[in-house]
Protein backbone atom coordinates (compact mmCIF):
# COMPACT_ATOMS: atom_id res chain seq x y z
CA UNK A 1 -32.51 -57.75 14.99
CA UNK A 2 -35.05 -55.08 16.80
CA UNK A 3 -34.65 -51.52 15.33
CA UNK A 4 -34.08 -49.14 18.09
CA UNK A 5 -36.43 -46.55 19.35
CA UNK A 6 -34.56 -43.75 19.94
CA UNK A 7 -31.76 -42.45 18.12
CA UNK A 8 -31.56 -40.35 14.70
CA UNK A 9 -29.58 -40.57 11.62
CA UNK A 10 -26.21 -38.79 11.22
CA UNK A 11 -24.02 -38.11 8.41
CA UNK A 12 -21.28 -40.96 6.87
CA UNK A 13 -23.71 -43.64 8.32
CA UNK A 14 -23.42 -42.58 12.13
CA UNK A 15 -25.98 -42.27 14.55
CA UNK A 16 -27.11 -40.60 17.77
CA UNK A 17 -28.60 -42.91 20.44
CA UNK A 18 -31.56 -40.64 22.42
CA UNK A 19 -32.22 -43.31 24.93
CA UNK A 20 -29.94 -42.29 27.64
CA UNK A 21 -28.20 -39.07 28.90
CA UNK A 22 -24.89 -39.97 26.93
CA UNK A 23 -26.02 -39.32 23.00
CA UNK A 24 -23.76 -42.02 22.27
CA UNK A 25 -22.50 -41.16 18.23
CA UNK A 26 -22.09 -44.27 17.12
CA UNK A 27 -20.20 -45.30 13.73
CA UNK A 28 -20.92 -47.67 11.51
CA UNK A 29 -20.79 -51.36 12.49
CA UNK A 30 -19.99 -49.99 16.31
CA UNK A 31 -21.92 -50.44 19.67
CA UNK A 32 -22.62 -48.15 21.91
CA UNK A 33 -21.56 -47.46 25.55
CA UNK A 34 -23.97 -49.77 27.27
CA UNK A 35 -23.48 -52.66 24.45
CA UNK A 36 -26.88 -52.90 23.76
CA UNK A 37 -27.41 -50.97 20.49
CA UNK A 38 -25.61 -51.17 17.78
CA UNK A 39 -25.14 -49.35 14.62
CA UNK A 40 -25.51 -51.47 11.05
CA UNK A 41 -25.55 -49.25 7.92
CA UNK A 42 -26.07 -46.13 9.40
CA UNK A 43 -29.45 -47.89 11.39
CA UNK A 44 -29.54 -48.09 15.28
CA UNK A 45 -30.34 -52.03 16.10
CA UNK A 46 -31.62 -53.45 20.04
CA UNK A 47 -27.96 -55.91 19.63
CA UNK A 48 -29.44 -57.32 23.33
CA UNK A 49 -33.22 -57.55 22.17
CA UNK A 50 -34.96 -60.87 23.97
CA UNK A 51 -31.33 -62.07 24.65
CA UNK A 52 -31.08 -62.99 28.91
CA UNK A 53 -28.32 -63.45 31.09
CA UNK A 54 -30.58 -64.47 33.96
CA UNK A 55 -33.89 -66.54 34.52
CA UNK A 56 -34.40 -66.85 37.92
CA UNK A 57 -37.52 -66.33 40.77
CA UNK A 58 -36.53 -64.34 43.08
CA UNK A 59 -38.42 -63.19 46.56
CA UNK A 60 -39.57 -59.01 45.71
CA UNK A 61 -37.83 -58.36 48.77
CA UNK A 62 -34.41 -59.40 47.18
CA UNK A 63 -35.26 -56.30 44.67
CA UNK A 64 -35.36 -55.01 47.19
CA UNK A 65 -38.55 -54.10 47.45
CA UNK A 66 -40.39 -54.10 50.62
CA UNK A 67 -43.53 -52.61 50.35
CA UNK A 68 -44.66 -54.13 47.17
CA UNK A 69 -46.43 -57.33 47.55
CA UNK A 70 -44.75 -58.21 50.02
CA UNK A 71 -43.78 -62.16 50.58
CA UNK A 72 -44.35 -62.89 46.74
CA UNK A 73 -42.22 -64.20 44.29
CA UNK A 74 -41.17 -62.67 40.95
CA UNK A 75 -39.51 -63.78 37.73
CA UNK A 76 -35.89 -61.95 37.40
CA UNK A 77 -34.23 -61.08 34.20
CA UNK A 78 -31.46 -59.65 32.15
CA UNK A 79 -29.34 -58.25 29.73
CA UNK A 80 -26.03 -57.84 29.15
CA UNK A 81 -26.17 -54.26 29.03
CA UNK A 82 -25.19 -51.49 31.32
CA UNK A 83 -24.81 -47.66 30.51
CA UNK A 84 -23.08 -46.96 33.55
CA UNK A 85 -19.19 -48.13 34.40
CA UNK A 86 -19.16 -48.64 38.11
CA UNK A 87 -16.12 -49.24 39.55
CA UNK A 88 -17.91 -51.24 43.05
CA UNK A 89 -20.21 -53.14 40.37
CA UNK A 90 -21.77 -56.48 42.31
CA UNK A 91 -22.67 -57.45 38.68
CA UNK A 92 -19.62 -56.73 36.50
CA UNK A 93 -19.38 -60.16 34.84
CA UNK A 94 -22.75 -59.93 33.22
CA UNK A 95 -23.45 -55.61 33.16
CA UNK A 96 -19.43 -54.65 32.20
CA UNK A 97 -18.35 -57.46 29.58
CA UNK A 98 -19.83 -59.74 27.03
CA UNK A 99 -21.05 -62.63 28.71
CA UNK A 100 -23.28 -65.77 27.37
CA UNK A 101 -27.28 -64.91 26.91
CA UNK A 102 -30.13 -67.34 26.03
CA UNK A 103 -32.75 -66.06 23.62
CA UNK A 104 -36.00 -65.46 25.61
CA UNK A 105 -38.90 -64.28 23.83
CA UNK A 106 -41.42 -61.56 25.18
CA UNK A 107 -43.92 -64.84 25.07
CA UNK A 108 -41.91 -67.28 26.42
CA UNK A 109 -41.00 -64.70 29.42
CA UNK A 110 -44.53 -63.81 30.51
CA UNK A 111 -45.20 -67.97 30.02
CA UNK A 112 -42.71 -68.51 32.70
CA UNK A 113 -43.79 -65.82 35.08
CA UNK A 114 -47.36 -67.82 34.90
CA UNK A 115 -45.88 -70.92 34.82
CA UNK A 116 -43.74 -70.08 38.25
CA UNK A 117 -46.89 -68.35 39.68
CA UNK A 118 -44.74 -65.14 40.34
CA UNK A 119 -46.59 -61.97 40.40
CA UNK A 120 -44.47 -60.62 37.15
CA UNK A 121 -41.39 -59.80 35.84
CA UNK A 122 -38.56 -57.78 36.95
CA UNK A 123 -36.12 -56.61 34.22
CA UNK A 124 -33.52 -56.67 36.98
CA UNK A 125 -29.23 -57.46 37.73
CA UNK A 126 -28.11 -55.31 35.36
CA UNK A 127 -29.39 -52.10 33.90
CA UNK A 128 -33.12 -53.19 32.25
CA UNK A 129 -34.02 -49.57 30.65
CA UNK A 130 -30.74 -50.41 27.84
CA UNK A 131 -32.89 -53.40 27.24
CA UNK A 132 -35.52 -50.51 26.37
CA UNK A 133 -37.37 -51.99 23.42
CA UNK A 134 -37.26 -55.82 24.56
CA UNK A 135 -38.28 -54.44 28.26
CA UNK A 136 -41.42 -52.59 26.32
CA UNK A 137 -43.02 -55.62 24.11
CA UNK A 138 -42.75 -57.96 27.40
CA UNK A 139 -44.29 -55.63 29.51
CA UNK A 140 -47.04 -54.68 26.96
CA UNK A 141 -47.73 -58.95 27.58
CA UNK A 142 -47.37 -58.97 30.95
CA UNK A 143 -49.70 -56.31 31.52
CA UNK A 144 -52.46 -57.65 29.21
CA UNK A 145 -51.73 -61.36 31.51
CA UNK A 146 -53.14 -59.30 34.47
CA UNK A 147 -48.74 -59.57 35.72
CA UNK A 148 -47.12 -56.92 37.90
CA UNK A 149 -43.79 -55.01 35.73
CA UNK A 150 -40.69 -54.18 38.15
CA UNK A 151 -37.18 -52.37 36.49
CA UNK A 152 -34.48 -52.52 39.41
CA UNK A 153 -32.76 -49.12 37.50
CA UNK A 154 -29.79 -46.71 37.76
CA UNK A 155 -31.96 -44.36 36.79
CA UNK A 156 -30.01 -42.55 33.61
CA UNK A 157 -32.98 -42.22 31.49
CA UNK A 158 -33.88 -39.17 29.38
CA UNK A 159 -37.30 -38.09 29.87
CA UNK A 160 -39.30 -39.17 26.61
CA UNK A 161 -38.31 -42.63 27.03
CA UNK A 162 -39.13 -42.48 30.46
CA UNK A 163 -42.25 -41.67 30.16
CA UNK A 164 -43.45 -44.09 27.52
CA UNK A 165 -42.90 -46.93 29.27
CA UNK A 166 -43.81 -45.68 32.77
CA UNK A 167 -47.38 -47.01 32.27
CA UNK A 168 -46.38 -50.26 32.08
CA UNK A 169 -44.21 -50.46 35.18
CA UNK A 170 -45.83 -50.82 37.95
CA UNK A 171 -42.86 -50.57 40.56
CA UNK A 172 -39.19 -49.48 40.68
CA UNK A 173 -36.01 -49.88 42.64
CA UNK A 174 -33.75 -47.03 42.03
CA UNK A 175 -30.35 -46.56 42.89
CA UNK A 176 -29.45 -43.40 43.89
CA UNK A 177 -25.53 -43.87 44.30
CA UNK A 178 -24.55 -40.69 45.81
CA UNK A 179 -25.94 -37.08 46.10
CA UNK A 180 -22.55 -35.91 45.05
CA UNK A 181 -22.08 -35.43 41.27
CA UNK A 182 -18.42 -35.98 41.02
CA UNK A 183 -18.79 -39.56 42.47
CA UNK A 184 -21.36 -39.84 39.60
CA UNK A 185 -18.56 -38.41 37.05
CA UNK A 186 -15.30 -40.59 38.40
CA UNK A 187 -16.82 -43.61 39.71
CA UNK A 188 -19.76 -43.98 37.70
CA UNK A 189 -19.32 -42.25 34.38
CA UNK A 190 -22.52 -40.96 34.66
CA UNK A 191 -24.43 -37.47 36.34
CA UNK A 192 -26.49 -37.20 38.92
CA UNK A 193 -29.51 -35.20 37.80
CA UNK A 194 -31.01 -37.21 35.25
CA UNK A 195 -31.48 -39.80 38.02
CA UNK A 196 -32.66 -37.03 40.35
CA UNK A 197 -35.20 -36.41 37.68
CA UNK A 198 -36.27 -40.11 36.88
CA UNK A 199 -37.31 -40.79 40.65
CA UNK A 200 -39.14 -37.39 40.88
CA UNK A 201 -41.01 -38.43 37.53
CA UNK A 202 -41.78 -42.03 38.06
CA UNK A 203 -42.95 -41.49 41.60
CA UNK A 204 -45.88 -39.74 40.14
CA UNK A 205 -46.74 -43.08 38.37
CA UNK A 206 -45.99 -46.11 39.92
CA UNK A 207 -44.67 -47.68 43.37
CA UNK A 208 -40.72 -46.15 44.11
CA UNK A 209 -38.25 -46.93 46.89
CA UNK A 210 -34.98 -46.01 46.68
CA UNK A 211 -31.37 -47.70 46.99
CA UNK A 212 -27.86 -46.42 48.42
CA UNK A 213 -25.02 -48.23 48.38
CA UNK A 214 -22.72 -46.71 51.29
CA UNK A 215 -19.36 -47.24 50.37
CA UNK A 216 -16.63 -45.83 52.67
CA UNK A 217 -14.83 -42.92 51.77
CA UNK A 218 -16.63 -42.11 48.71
CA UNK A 219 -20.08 -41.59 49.27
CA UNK A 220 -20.15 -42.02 53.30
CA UNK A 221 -20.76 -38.15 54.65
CA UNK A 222 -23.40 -37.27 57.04
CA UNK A 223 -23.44 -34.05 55.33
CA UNK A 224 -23.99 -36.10 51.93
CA UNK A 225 -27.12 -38.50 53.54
CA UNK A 226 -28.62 -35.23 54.64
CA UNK A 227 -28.14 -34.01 50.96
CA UNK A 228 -30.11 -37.75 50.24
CA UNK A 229 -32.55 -37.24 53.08
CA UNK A 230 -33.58 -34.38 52.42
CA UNK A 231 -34.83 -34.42 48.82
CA UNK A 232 -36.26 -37.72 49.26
CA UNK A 233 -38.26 -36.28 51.83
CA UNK A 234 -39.25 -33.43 49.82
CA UNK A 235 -40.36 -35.79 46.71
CA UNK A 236 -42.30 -38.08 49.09
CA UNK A 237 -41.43 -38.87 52.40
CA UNK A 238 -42.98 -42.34 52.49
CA UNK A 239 -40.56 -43.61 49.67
CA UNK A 240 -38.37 -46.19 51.10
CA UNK A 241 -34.82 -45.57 51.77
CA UNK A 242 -32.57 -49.05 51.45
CA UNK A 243 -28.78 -48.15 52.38
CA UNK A 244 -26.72 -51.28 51.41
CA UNK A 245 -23.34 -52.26 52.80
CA UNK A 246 -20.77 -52.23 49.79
CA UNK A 247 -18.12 -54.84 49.79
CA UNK A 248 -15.29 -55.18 47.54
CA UNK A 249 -15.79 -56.27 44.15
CA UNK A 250 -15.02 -55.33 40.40
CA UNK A 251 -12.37 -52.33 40.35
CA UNK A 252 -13.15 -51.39 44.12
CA UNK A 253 -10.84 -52.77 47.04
CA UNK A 254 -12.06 -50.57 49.39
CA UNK A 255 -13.19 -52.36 53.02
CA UNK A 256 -16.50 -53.66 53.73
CA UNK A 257 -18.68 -50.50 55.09
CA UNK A 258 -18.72 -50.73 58.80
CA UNK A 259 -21.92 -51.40 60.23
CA UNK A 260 -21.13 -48.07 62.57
CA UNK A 261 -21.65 -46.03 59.16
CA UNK A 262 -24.92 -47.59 58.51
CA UNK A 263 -26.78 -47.05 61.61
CA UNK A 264 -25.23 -43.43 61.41
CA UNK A 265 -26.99 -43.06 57.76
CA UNK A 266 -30.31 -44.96 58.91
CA UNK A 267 -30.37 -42.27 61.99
CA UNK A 268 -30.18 -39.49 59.98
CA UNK A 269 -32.55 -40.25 57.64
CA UNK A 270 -35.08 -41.48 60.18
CA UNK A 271 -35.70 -37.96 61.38
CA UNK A 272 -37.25 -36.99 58.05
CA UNK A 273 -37.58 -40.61 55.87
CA UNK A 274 -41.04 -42.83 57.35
CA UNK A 275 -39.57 -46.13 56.02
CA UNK A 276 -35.42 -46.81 55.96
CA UNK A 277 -33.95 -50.36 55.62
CA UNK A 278 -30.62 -51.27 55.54
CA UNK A 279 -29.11 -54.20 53.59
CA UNK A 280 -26.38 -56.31 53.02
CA UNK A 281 -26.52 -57.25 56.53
CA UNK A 282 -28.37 -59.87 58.64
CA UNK A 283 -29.50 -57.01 61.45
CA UNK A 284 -33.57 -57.80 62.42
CA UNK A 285 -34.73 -54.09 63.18
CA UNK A 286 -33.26 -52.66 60.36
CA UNK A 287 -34.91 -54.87 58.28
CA UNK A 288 -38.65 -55.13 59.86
CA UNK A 289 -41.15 -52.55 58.70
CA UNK A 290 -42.57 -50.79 61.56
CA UNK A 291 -46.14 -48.58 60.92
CA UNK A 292 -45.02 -44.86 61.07
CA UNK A 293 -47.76 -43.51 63.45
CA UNK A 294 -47.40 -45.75 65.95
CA UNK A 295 -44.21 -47.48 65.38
CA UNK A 296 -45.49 -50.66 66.18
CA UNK A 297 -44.20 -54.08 64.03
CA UNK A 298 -46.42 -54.90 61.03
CA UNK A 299 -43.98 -56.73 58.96
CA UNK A 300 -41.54 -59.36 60.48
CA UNK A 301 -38.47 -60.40 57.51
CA UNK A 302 -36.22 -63.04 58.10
CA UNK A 303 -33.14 -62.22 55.36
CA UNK A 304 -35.61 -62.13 52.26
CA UNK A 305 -38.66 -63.77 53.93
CA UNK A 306 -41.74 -62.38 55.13
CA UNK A 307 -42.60 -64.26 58.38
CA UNK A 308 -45.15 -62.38 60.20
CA UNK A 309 -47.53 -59.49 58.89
CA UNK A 310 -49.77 -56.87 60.65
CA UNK A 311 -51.87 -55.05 58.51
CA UNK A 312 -54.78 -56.17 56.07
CA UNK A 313 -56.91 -53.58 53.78
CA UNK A 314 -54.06 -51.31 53.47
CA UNK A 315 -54.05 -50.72 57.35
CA UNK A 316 -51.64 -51.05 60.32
CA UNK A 317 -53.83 -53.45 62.69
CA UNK A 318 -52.70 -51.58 65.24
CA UNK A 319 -53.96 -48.12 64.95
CA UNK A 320 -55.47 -48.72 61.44
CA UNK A 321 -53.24 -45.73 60.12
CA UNK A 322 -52.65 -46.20 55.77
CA UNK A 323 -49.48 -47.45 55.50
CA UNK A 324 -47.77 -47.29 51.95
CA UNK A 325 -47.60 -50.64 51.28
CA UNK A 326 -48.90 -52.34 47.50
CA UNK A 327 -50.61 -55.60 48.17
């Protein structure tokens, strides 16, 4: 067992978890909302540490992540570990109950990502930062192995943590689930601002786009994808914006998301947003990257496949304009 990083020492053998914005307390022989740490004689222990749910090589567009080497392969993995309690979760089985893991060293992981000739890892599926301290040894490897890091992320970080690992990662996905904090409090069990916070931090430091699952009658407002638009485009407005079409799963029997409310949110934030996507849906245009100067096509996907690109040096081929696109 892996000591935890972050958490302090309370009285009658509890402790205080500091690696997320819930302070889990956390008695003796208890875990702690994510089921990743637990407590053992009044010390805080990584329970998940180099245990996976998940080995897999996955295209970086299924992140997704579309302007980060794009076309290559990456090695996925996971823990069984979430902090958040979605009711819509695509991932419930392994992120919101204890499900079977296979022990995967930090070693063995960066062996495979050679071994599969993937351009890294991505601590991905579930939520990778409450895999904090296994997450931080691997990528330490990685790094030194010349391999790319990647968290697909919630987001509900505190800040010290955050930032210690943050030169090691060298992109994220971040879901950004609503711009409404009571969807955050009642379908999440989270808050909004600490994720607010993480993409305005981590954009300073490595490659970001951005993820919103539209699901109807919770999150589906135009006045609420302004409320996304908007910030995004004051924080950078070259991020990429992926909406996703929810359907039903976990706790959530709500109807597919009609593909009506998807081009409505992809219109609005193409007035302010260079680069939006939209997935969960086989629909060509909205998944194509098209330069932002002259709007012409310089990267042609088929579902998670790059067929066809257009720019070289960091360049549309078109009218050379820097396009901001890694690899």
């Amino acid at each position: 067992m892996h000591e935890a990083l972050y958490y302090e020492k309370l009285e009658d053998k509890k402790v205080r978890c500091n690696l997320c914005p819930h302070h889990c307390i956390i008695k003796d022989g208890k875990i702690g909302i994510c089921m990743g740490k637990e407590n053992r004689d009044g010390v805080l222990y990584a329970k998940n540490y180099a245990q996976t749910t998940s080995i897999a090589n996955d295209p970086i567009e299924k992140k997704p992540l579309y302007h980060f080497y794009p076309g290559t392969y990456i090695l996925s993995i996971s823990p069984n570990s979430c902090n958040l309690s979605c009711k819509f979760c695509q991932n419930w089985e392994i992120s919101q109950m204890e499900s079977p893991t296979q022990h995967l060293s930090p070693e063995r992981a960066v062996e495979f990502a050679k071994k599969y000739k993937s351009i890294g890892i991505s601590y991905t599926y579930t939520e990778p930062l409450m895999w904090y301290e296994y997450v931080l040894d691997t990528a330490k490897l990685a790094q030194k192995e010349g391999l790319k890091n990647v968290l697909v992320t919630n987001g509900f970080i505190n800040e010290d943590p955050l930032l210690k690992i943050l030169p090691l990662i060298d992109a994220m996905n971040i879901d950004v689930k609503s711009m409404d904090d009571s969807f955050y409090r009642k379908i999440c069990s989270a808050k909004l601002q600490p994720v607010l916070k993480a993409v305005e931090i981590s954009q300073k430091s490595c490659h970001i786009e951005i993820t919103n699952l539209v699901i109807p009658t919770l999150n589906d407002t135009d006045e609420l994808f302004h409320k996304l638009t908007d910030w995004l485009a004051s924080v950078n407005p070259n991020i990429p914006l992926h909406f996703s079409r929810y359907f039903p799963n976990y706790k959530m029997p709500l109807p597919p998301t009609p593909l009506e409310t998807l081009k409505r949110a992809r219109d609005i934030a193409m007035k302010k947003i260079n680069y939006v996507y939209v997935g969960n849906i086989h629909q060509e245009e909205w998944n194509n990257t098209y330069c932002h100067n002259c709007k012409k096509l310089v990267i042609l996907r088929e579902g998670y496949f790059v067929i066809e690109k257009n720019y070289s040096n960091g360049k549309c081929n078109f009218c050379k304009t820097p396009l901001p696109i890694v690899g």
